[in-house]
Protein backbone atom coordinates (compact mmCIF):
# COMPACT_ATOMS: atom_id res chain seq x y z
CA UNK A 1 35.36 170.68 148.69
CA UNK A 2 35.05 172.84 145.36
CA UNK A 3 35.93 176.38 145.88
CA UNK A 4 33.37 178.40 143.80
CA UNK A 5 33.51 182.12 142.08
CA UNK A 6 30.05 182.71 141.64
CA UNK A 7 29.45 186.39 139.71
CA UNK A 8 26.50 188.10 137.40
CA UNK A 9 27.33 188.86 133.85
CA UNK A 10 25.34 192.20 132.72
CA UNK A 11 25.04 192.71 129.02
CA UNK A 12 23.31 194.99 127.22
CA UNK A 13 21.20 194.31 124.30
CA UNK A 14 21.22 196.66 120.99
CA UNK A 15 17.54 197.75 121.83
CA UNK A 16 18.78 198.91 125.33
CA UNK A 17 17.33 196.03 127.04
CA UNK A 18 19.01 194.53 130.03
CA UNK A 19 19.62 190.89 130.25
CA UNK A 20 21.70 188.95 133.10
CA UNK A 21 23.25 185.78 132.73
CA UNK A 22 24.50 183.62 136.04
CA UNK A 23 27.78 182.35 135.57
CA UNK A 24 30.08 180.36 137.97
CA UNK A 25 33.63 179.48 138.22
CA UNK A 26 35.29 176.54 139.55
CA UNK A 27 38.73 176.16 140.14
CA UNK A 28 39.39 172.23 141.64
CA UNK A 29 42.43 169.98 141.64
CA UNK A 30 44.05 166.88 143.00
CA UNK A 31 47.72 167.20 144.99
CA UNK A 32 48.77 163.35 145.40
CA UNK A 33 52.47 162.31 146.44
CA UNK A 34 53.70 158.64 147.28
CA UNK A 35 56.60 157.23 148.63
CA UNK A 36 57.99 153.78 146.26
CA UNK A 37 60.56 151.17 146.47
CA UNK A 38 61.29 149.56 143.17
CA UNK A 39 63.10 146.18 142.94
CA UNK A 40 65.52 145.66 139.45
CA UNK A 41 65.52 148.92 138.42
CA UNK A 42 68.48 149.84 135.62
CA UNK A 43 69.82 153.04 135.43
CA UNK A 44 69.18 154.69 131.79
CA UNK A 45 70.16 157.80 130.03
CA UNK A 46 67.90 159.10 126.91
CA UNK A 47 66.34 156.19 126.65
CA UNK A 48 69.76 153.75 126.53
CA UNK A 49 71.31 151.83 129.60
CA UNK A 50 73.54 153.34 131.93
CA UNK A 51 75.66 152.19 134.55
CA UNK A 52 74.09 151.08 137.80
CA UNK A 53 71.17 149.22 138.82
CA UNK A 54 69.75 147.85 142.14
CA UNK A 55 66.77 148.99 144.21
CA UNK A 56 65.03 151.92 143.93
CA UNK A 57 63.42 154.48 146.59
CA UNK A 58 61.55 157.60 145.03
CA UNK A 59 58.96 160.53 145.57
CA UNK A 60 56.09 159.86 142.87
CA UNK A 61 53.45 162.86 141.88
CA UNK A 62 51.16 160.43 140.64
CA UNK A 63 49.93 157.41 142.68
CA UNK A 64 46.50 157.10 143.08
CA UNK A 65 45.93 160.18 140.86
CA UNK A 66 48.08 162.82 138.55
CA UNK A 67 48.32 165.56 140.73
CA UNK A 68 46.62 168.88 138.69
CA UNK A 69 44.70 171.78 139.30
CA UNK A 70 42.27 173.42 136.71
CA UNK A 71 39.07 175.93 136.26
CA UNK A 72 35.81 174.98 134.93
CA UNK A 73 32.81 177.35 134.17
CA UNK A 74 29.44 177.60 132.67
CA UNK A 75 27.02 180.19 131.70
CA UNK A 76 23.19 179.71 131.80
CA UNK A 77 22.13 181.11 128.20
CA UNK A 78 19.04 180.56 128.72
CA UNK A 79 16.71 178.00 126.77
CA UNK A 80 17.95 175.13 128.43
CA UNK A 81 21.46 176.02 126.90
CA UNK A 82 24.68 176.54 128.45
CA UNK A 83 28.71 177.32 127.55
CA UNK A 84 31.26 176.01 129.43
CA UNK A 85 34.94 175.58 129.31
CA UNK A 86 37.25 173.62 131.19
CA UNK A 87 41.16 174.41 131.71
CA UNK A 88 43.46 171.16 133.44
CA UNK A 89 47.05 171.68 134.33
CA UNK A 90 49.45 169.03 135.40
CA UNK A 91 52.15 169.43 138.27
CA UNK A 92 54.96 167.48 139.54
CA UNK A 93 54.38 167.25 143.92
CA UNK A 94 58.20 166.61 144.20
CA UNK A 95 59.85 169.36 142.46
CA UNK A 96 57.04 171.93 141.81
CA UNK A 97 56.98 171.53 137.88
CA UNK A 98 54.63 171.69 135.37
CA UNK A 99 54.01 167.59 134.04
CA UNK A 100 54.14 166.85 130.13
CA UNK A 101 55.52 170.52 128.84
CA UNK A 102 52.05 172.50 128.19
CA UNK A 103 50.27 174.33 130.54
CA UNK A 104 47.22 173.27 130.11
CA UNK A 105 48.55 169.54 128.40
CA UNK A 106 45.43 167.46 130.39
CA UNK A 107 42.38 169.34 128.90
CA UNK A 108 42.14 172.66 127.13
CA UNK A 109 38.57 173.29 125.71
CA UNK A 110 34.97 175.04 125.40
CA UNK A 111 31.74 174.02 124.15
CA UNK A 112 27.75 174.46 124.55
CA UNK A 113 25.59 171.67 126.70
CA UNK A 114 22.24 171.24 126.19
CA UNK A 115 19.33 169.05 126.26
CA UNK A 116 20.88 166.52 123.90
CA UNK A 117 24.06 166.44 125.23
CA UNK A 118 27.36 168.67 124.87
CA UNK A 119 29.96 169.48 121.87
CA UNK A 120 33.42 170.85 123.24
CA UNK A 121 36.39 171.83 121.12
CA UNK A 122 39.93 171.68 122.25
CA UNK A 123 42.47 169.36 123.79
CA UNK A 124 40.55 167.00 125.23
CA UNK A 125 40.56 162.82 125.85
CA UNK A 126 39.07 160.26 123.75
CA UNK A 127 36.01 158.69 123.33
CA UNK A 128 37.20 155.58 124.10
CA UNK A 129 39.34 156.65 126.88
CA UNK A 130 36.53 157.73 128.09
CA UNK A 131 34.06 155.07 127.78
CA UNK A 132 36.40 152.15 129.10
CA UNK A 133 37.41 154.40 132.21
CA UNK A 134 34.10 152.84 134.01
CA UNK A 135 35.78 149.15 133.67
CA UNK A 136 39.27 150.05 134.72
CA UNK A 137 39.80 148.39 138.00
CA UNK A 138 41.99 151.43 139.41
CA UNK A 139 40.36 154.06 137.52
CA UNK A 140 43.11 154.63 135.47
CA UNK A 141 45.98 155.62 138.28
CA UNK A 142 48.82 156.50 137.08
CA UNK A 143 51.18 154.73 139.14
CA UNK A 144 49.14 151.59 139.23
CA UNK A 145 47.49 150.51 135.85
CA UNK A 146 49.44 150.41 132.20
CA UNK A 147 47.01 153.08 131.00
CA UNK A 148 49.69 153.49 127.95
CA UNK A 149 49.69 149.80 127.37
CA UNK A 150 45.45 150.08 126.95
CA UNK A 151 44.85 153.43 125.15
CA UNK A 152 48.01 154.02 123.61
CA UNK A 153 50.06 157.32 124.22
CA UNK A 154 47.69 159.42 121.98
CA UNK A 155 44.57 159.16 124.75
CA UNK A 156 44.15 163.03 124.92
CA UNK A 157 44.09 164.74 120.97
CA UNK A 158 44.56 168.33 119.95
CA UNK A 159 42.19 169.76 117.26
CA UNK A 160 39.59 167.72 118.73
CA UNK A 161 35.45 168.19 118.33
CA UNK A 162 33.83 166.08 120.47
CA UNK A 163 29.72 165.36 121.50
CA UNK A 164 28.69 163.44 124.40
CA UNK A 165 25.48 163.09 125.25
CA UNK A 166 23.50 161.20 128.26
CA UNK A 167 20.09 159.23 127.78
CA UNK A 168 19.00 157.36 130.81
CA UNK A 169 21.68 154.59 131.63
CA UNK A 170 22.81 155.43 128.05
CA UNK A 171 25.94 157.50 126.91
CA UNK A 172 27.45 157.86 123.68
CA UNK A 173 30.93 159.99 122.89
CA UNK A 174 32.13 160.59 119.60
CA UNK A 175 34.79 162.93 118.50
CA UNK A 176 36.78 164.35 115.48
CA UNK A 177 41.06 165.28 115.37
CA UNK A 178 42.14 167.72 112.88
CA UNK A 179 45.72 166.69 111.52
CA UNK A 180 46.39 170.05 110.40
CA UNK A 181 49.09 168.50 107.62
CA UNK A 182 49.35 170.56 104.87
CA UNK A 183 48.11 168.87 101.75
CA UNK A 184 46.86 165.75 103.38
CA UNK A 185 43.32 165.88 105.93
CA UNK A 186 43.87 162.79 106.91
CA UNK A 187 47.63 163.16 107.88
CA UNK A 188 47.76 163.25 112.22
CA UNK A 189 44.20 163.27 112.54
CA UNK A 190 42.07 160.76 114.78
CA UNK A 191 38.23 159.81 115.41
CA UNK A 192 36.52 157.56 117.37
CA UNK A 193 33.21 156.49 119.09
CA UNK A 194 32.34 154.81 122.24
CA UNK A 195 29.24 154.06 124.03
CA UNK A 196 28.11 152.70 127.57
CA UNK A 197 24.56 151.15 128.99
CA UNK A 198 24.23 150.79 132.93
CA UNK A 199 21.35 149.38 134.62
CA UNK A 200 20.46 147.11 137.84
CA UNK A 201 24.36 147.17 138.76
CA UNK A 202 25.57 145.56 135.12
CA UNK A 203 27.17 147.87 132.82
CA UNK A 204 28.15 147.37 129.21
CA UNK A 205 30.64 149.48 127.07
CA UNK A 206 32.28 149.50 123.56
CA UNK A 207 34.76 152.01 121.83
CA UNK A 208 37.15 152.25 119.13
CA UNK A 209 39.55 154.53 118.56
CA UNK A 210 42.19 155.34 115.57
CA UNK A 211 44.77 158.06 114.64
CA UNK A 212 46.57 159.14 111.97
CA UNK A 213 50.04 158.18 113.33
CA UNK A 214 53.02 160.46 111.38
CA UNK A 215 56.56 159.72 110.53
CA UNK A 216 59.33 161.18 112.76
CA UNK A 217 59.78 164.28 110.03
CA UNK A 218 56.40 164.72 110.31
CA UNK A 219 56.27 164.71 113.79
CA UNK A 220 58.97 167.37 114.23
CA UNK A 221 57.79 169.72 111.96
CA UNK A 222 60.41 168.77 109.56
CA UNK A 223 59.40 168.24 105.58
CA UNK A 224 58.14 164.87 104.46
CA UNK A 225 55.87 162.94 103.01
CA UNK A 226 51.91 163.03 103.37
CA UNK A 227 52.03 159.23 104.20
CA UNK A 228 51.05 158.25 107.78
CA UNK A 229 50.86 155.20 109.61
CA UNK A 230 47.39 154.10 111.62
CA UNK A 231 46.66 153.07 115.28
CA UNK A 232 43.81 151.11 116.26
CA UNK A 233 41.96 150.31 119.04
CA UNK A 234 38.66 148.78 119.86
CA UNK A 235 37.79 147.87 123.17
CA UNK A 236 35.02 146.17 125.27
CA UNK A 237 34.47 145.98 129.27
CA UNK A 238 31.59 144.98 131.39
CA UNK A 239 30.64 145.49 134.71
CA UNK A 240 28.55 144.02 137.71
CA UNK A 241 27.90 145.69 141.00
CA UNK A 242 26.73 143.46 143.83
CA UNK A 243 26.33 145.06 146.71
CA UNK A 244 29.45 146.43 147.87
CA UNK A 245 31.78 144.80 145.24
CA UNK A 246 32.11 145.29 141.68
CA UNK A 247 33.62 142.67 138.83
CA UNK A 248 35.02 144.02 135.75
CA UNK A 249 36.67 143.45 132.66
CA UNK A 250 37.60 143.56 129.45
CA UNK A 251 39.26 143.02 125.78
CA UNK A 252 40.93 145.46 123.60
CA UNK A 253 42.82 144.97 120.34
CA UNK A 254 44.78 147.13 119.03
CA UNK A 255 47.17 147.02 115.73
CA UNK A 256 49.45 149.63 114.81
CA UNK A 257 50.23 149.66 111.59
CA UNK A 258 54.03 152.16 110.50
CA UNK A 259 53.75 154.89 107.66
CA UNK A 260 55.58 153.46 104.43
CA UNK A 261 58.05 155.93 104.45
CA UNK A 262 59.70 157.30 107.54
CA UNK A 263 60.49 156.30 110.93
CA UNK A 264 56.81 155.74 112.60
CA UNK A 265 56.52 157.74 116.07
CA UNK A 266 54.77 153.99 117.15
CA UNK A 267 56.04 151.32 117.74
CA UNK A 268 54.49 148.90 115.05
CA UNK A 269 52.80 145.88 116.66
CA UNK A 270 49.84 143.89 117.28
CA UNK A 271 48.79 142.56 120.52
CA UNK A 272 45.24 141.57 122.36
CA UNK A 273 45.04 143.16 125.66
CA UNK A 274 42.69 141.51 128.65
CA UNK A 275 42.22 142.70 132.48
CA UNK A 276 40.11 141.51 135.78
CA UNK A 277 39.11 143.48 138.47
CA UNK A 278 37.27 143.42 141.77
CA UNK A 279 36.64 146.76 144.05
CA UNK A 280 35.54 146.15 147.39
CA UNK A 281 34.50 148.73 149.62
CA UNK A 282 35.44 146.77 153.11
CA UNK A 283 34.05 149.85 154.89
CA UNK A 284 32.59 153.29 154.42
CA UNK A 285 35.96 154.41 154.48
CA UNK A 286 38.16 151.55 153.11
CA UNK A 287 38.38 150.50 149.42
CA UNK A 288 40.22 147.48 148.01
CA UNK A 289 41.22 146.54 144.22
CA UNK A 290 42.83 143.50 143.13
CA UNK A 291 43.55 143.78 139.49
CA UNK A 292 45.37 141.68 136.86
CA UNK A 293 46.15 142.93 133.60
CA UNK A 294 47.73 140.95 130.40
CA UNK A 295 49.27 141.84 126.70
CA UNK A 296 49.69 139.41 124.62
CA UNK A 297 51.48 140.97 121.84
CA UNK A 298 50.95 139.10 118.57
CA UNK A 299 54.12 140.70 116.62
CA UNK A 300 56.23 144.22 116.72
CA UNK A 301 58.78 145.42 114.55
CA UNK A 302 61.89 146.54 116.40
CA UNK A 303 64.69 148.21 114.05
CA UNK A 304 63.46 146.64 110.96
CA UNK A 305 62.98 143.57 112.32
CA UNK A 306 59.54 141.44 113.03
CA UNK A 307 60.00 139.94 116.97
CA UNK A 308 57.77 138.48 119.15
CA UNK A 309 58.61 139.68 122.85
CA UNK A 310 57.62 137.84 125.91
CA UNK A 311 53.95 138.38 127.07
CA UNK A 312 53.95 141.91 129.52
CA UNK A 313 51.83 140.78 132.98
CA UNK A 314 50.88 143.23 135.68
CA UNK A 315 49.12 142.08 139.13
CA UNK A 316 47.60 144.45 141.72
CA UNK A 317 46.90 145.14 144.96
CA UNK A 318 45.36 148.83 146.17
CA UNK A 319 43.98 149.99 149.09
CA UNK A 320 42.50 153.12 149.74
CA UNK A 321 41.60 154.65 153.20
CA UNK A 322 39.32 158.00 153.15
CA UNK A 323 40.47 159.48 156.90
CA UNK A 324 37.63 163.04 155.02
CA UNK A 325 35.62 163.75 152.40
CA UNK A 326 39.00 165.49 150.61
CA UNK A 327 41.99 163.57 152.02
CA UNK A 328 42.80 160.06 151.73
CA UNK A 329 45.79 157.12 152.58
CA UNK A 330 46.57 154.30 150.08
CA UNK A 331 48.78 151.78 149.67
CA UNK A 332 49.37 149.13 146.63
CA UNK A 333 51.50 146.28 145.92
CA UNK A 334 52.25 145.53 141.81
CA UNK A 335 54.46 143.56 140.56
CA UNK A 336 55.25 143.20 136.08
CA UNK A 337 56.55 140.05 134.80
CA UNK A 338 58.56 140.43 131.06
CA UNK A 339 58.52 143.94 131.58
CA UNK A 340 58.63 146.55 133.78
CA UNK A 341 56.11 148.25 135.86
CA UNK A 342 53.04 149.75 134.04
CA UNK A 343 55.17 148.33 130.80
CA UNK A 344 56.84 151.06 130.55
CA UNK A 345 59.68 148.87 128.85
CA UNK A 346 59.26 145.15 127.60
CA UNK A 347 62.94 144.25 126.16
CA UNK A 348 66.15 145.77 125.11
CA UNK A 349 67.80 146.17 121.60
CA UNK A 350 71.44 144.79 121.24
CA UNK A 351 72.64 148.78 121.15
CA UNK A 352 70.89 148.77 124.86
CA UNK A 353 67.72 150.73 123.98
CA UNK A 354 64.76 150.20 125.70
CA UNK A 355 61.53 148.67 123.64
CA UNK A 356 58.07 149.25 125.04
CA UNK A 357 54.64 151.76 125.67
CA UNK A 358 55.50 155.32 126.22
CA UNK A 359 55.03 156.26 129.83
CA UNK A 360 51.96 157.37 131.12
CA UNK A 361 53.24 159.88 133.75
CA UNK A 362 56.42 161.57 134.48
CA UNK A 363 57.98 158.70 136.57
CA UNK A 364 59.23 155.65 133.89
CA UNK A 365 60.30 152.39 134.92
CA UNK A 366 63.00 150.59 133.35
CA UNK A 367 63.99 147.00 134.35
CA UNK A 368 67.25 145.35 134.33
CA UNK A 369 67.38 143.28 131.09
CA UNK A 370 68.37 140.01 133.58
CA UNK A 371 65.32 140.04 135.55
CA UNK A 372 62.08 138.50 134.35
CA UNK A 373 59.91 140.96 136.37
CA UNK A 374 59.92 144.10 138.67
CA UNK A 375 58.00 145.09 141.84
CA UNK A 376 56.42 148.32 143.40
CA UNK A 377 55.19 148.78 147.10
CA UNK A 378 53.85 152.21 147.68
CA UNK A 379 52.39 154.47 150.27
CA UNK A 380 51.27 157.83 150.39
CA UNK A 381 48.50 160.75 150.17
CA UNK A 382 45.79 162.73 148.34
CA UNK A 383 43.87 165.12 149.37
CA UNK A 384 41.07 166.26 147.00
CA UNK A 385 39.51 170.66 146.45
């Protein structure tokens, strides 16, 4: 249940007129915590293998959802035309810390909505992220679905301008990343488009996405070159709602390409990326996914070197109990085979470092180099305001 701040803005008008604008402030969030046991999990320190490995038991923050908090407002204008912002902070359940260093590192921005759709600026995610996130068996949880794997770790963009707008069953987002690099526009910026058609339960959607990838120097703030590397993505998912279950899923390729000087803050590769879904709501209270998800990864450089790593897999099994309208159970079985849960790391350089997608949430897996696969089991709880 959204807690609401509903107040009256008065402002006066130079001609001493008085005009009053309603307003409203939302502040919402998600608190989610899960209890995991991990199978082949290697002990690792900065990224390089440490001594130690065996099962794993843990507290996760994520599961089913990142737990966050964050306000959203809007202001009738008048005319049919509104402002809004939207703040979106991450927190760690287990320890009480803020997730991913910012404060507001999920969604920072403000815009104006109207008739024909909205245009924010700010942090905010991408069009494709957002498109495909209606053909994502689990939605995109955290703890459940590679979401690194299909949208790469540059999903949510600084700098960004963004429209979406809404006509009948169709939706179109498009958006705009500034690089702000000196000398170079191009240089860390990103753009992309996606759009989405529902009707009589099928539903159709297509996005690409690409940034402006920069060398480490570049990266750090350190001096370097203008040249930049580029990641791609295009993607395409479907949907079909029959009664109470709904098939999905999809294709994206993706190919990213390393700047010609520097050491790329990508790893360089090419792969196609597929999924299946099915959600099943059993009862008006229980919901069931069964998800499979697979990479196959084309080429990647590694240290210099062009390899071909084994093919990441990831199968699924979620379900979700609603006990309220704000509080719910789930549990979900995954196992990864050639790599490590939600891929967080596919294989292991001779010096011991880890090779694979950046992490999507605070927890990261890492799998002993012997074992061909790794498995989750997890229960716990999320309770919605």
């Amino acid at each position: 249940m959204k807690k609401k701040v509903l107040f009256a803005v008065a402002a006066a008008s130079v001609l001493g007129q008085g005009a009053y604008a309603q307003s409203s402030v939302t502040l919402y969030g998600v608190v989610t915590a899960s209890m995991q046991y991990v199978n082949h999990a290697q002990n690792v320190a900065n990224g390089v293998l440490a001594p130690g490995s065996g099962s794993q038991y843990l507290m996760n923050s994520s599961g089913i959802a990142q737990s966050r908090f964050g306000l959203r407002g809007v202001e009738d204008l008048g005319g049919g035309l509104q402002s809004l912002f939207v703040l979106e902070s991450q927190f760690n359940t287990d320890n009480g810390q803020l997730g991913g260093g910012l404060l507001f590192g999920r969604q920072a921005f403000v815009g104006l909505k109207g008739g024909y759709g909205r245009v924010t600026f700010g942090r905010q995610y991408t069009s494709s992220f957002l498109t495909m996130g209606n053909f994502m068996p689990a939605a995109y949880a955290p703890e459940f679905e590679p979401v690194v794997g299909f949208a790469g770790p540059n999903f949510r963009e600084n700098n960004m301008v963004q429209y979406q707008g809404q006509f009948g069953g169709f939706s179109l987002n498009t958006h705009w990343s500034l690089g702000e690099r000196s000398g170079s526009l191009a240089a860390g910026s990103a753009y992309g488009i996606g759009a989405s058609y529902f009707s009589d339960g099928f539903g159709l959607g297509v996005a690409y996405d690409e940034v402006k990838t920069l060398n480490t120097a570049q990266a750090t703030g350190a001096s370097g070159s203008n040249d930049y590397g580029r990641d791609m993505r295009a993607a395409i998912g479907a949907s079909y709602t029959l009664g109470k279950v709904k098939l999905m899923g999809g294709y994206r390729w993706g190919n990213s390409v390393a700047p010609a000087t520097g050491t790329p803050t990508l790893l360089p590769h090419r792969d196609d990326m597929y999924w299946l879904g099915l959600n099943w709501e059993a009862t008006s209270a229980l919901r069931l996914t069964l998800a499979y998800y697979y990479d196959d990864i084309k080429q990647a450089t590694i240290a210099g070197s062009k390899v071909n790593p084994p093919n990441p897999q990831q199968y699924l099994a979620l379900a979700d109990y609603s006990i309220s309208k704000r509080t719910d159970f789930f549990a979900a079985a995954m196992y990864a085979r050639n790599a490590s849960l939600n891929w967080d790391n596919i294989a292991y350089l001779p010096n011991g470092q880890s090779v694979g997608y950046l992490p999507a949430t605070s927890q990261t897996y890492y799998k002993t180099p012997g074992a061909s696969g790794q498995l989750g089991v997890s229960l716990g709880i999320r309770t919605i305001f």
